[in-house]
Protein backbone atom coordinates (compact mmCIF):
# COMPACT_ATOMS: atom_id res chain seq x y z
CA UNK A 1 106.62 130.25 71.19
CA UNK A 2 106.75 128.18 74.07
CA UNK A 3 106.48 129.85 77.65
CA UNK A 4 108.01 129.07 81.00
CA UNK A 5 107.89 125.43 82.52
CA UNK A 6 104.32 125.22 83.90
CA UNK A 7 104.68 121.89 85.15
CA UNK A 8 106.61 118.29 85.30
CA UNK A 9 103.95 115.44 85.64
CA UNK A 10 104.54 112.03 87.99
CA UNK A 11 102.25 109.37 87.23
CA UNK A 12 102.15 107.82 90.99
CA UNK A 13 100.64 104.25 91.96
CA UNK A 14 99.97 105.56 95.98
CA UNK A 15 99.06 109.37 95.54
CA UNK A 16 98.78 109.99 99.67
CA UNK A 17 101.88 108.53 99.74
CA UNK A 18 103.30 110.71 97.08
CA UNK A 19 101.65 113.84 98.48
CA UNK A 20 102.66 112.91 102.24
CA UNK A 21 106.18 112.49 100.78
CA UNK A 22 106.69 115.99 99.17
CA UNK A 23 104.68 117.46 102.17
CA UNK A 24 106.32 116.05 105.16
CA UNK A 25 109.67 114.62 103.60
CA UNK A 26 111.04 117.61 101.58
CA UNK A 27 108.31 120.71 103.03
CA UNK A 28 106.68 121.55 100.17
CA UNK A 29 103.39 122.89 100.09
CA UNK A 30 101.02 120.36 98.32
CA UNK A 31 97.45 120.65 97.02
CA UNK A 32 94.27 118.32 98.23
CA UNK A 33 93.42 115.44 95.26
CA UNK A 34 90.80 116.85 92.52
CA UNK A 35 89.41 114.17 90.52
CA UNK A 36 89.29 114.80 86.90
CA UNK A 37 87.06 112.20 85.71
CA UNK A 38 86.92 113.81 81.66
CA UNK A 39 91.13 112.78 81.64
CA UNK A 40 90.33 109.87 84.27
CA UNK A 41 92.87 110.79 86.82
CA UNK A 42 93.45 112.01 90.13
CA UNK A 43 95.42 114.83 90.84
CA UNK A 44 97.78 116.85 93.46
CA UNK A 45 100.35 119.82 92.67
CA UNK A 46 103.35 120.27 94.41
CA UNK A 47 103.76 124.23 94.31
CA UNK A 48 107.68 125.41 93.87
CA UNK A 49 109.04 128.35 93.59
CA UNK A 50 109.48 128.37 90.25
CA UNK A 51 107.12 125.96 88.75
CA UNK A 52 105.08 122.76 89.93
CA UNK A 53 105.00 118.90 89.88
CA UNK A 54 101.72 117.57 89.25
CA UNK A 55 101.06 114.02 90.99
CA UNK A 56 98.60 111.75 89.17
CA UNK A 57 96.98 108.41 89.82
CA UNK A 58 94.70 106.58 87.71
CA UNK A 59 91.02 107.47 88.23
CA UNK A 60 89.87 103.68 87.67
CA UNK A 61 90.54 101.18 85.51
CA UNK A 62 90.27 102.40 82.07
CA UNK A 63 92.55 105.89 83.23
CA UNK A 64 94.66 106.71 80.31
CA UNK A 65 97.39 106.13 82.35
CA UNK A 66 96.41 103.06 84.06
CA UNK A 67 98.43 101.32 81.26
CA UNK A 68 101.08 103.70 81.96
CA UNK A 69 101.60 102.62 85.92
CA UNK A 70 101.44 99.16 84.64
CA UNK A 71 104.42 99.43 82.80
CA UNK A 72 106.12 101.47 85.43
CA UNK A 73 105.23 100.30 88.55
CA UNK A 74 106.93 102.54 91.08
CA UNK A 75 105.94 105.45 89.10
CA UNK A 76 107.90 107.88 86.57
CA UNK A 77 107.87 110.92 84.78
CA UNK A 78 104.77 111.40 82.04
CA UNK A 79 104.80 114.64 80.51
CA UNK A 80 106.14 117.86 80.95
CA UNK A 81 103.51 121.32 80.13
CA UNK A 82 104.57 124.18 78.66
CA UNK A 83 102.88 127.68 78.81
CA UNK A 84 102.01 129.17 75.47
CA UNK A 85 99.76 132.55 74.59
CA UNK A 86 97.52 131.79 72.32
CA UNK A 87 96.63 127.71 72.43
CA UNK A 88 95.29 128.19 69.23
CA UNK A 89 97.98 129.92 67.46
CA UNK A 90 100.78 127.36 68.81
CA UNK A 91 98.45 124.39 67.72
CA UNK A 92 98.15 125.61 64.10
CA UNK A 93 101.96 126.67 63.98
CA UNK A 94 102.89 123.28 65.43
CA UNK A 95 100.76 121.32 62.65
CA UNK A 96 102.06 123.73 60.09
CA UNK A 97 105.72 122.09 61.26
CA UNK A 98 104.63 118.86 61.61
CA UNK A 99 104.33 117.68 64.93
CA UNK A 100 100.94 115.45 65.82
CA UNK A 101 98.37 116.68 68.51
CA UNK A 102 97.32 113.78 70.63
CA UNK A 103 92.90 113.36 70.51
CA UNK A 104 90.89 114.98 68.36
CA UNK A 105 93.06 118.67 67.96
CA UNK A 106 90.99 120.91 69.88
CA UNK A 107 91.67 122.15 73.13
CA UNK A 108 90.17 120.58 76.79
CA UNK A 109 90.00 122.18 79.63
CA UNK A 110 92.63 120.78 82.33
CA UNK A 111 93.64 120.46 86.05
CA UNK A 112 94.50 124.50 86.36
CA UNK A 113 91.02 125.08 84.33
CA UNK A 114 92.61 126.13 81.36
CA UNK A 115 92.81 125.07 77.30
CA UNK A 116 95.12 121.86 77.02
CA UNK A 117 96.75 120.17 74.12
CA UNK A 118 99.46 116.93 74.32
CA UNK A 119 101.92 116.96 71.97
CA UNK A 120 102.84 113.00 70.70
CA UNK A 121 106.06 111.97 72.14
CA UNK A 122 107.72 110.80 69.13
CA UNK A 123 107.60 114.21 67.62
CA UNK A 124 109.51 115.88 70.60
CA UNK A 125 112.48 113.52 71.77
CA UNK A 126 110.64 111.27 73.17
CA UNK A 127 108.68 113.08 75.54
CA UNK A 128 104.76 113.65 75.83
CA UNK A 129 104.41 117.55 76.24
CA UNK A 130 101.33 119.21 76.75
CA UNK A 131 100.57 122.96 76.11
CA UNK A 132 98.40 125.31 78.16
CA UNK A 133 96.92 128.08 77.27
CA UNK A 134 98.69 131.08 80.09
């Protein structure tokens, strides 16, 4: 069901930094921020050849991953997204098997401007995983 490796999320605490060190320091071409205030975060993409790392930084105070920086200070791995077809379909199989969806179980609309879902991390090893819609 699940598609290729869209992208690997960084939750940062300097995003220029970040950006300036995947830019300058290993050449990779990075995006300019976009503010996403309906998830409360900041973003930049690091574009790969084969998929992307997605830079975020709290947009304020009550971010969703403000708490998230405050437990790891120097930054670390969040989530990792995973293409699917049919955002729909995959949500409804995934329920049928019993994994949770994070919110209220429909779809938003997220940094790439497509249907997003997060997946809760105790379902899945451990790790948040979000689903977007290809």
């Amino acid at each position: 069901m699940i598609g290729r490796l869209n992208h690997v999320a960084i939750v940062v605490p300097d995003l220029a930094a970040a950006a300036d060190l995947y830019r300058r320091t290993l050449g990779a071409r990075v995006s300019d921020p976009v503010d996403l205030p309906e998830h409360g975060v900041t973003t930049v993409f690091v574009e790969l050849p084969n998929t992307k790392v997605e830079l975020l930084h709290p947009l304020g105070p009550d971010s969703p991953i403000a708490k998230f920086l405050a437990g790891n200070a120097a930054g670390a791995i969040h989530h990792l997204c995973y293409e699917v077809e049919d955002i729909l379909a995959a949500r409804d199989r995934l329920k049928a098997d019993g994994l949770r969806v994070l919110g209220d179980g429909e779809p938003r609309i997220g940094a790439h401007g497509k249907p997003v879902l997060f997946l809760h991390p105790k379902d899945l090893c451990g790790t948040l995983v979000e689903i977007e819609q290809a």
